[in-house]
C-alpha atoms as a PDB file:
ATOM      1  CA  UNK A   1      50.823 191.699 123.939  1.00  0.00           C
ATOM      2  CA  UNK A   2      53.616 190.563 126.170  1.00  0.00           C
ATOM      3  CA  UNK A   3      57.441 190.889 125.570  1.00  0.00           C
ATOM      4  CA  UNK A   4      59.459 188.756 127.206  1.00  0.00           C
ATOM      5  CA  UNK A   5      63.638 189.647 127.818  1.00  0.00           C
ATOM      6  CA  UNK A   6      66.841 187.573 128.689  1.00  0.00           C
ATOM      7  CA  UNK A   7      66.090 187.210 132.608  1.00  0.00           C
ATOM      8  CA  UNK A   8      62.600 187.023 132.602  1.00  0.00           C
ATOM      9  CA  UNK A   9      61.130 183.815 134.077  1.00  0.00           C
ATOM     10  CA  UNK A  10      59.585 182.610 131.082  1.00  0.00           C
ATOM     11  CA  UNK A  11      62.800 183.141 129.558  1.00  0.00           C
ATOM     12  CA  UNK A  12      64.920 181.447 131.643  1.00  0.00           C
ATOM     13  CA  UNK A  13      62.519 178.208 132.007  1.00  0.00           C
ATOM     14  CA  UNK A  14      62.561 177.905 128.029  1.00  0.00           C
ATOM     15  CA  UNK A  15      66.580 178.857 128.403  1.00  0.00           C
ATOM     16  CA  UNK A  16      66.944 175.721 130.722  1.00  0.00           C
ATOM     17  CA  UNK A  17      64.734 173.491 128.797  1.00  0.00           C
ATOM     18  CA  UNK A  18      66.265 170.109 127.869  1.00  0.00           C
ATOM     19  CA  UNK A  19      64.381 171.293 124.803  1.00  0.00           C
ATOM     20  CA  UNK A  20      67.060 173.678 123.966  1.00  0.00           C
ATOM     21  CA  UNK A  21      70.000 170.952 123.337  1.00  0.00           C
ATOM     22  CA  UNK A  22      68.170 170.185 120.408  1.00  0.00           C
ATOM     23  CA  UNK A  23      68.790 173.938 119.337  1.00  0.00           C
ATOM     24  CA  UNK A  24      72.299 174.218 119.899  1.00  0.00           C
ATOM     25  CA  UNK A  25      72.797 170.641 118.206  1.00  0.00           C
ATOM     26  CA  UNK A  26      72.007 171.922 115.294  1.00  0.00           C
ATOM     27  CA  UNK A  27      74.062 174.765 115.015  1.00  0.00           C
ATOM     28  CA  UNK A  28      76.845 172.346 115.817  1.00  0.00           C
ATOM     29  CA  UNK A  29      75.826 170.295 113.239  1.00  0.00           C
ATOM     30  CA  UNK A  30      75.355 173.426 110.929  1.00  0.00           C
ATOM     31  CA  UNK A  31      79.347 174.429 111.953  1.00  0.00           C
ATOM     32  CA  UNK A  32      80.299 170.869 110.961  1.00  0.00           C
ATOM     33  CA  UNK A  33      82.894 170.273 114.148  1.00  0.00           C
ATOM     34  CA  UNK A  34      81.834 166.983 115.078  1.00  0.00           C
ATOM     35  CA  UNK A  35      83.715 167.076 118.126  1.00  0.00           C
ATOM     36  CA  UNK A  36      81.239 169.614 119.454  1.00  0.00           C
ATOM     37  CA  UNK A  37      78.059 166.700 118.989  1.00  0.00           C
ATOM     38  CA  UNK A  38      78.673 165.158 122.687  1.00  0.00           C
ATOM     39  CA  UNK A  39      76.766 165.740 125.724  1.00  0.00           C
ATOM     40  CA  UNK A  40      73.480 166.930 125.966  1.00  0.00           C
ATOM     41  CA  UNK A  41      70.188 165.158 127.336  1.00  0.00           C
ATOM     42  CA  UNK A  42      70.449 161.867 128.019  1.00  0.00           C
ATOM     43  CA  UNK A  43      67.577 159.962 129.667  1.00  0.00           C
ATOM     44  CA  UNK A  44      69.914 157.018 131.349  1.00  0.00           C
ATOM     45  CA  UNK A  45      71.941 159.749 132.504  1.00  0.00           C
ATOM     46  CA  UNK A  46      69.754 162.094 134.047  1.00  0.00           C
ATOM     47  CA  UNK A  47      66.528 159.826 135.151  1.00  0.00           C
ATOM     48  CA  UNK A  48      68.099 156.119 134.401  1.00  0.00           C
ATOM     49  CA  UNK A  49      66.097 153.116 134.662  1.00  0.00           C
ATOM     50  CA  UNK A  50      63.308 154.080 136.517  1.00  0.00           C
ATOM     51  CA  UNK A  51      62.341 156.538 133.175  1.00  0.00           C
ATOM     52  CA  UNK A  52      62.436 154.055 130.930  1.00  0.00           C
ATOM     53  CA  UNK A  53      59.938 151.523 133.168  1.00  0.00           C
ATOM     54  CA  UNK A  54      58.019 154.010 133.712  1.00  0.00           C
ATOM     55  CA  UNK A  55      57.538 155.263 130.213  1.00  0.00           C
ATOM     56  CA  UNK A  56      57.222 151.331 129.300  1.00  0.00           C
ATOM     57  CA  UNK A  57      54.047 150.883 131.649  1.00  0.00           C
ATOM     58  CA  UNK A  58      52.949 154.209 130.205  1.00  0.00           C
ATOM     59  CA  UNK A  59      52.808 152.461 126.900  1.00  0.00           C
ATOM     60  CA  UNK A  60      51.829 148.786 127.765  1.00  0.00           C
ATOM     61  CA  UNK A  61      48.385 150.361 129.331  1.00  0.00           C
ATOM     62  CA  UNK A  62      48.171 152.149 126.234  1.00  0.00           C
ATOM     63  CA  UNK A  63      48.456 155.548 128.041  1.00  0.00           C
ATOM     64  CA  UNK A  64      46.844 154.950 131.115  1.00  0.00           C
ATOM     65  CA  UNK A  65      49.048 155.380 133.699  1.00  0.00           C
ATOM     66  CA  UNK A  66      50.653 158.729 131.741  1.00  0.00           C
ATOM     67  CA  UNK A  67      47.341 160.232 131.951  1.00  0.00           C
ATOM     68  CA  UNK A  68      47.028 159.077 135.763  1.00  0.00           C
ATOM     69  CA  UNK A  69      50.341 160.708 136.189  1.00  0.00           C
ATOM     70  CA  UNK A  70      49.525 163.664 134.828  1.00  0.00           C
ATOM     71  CA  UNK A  71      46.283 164.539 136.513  1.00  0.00           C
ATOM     72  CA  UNK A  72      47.559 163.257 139.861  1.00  0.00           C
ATOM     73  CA  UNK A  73      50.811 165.936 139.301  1.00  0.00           C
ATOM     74  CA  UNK A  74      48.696 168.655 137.800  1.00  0.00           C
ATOM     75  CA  UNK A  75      50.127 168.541 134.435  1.00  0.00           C
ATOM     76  CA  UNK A  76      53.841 168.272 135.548  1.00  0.00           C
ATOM     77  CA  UNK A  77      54.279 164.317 134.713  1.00  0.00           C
ATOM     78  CA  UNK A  78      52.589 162.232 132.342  1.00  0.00           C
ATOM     79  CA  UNK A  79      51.705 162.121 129.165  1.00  0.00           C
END
């Protein structure tokens, strides 16, 4: 069994996780200040145009390049 704590580097990659925007989102949401709902990820902020061809190829080869991507990167790109 392993336990994982506030520091730990499994912790701290989920911590930093553009994932985790969608958590605190929510509790915004859930505290109903809708002045707190700005910011977060943003994909033509942090990757811009280059993102969105890419992810457009990924889908006009039906997948292909993703999966090229992601064995040529070891899992880290891709689909």
């Amino acid at each position: 069994m392993d336990f994982f704590t506030a520091g730990d580097e499994f912790t701290e990659q989920i911590r930093n996780d553009h994932s985790m925007d969608y958590a605190e989102i929510v509790t915004k949401i859930r505290n109903g200040d809708p002045d707190d709902f700005l910011g977060g990820y943003s994909v033509m902020k942090l990757e811009g145009w280059p993102r969105l061809l890419s992810d457009a190829t990924d889908v006009l080869s039906l997948g292909w390049t993703g999966t090229a991507k992601n064995l040529a990167s070891g899992g880290k790109f891709g689909t």
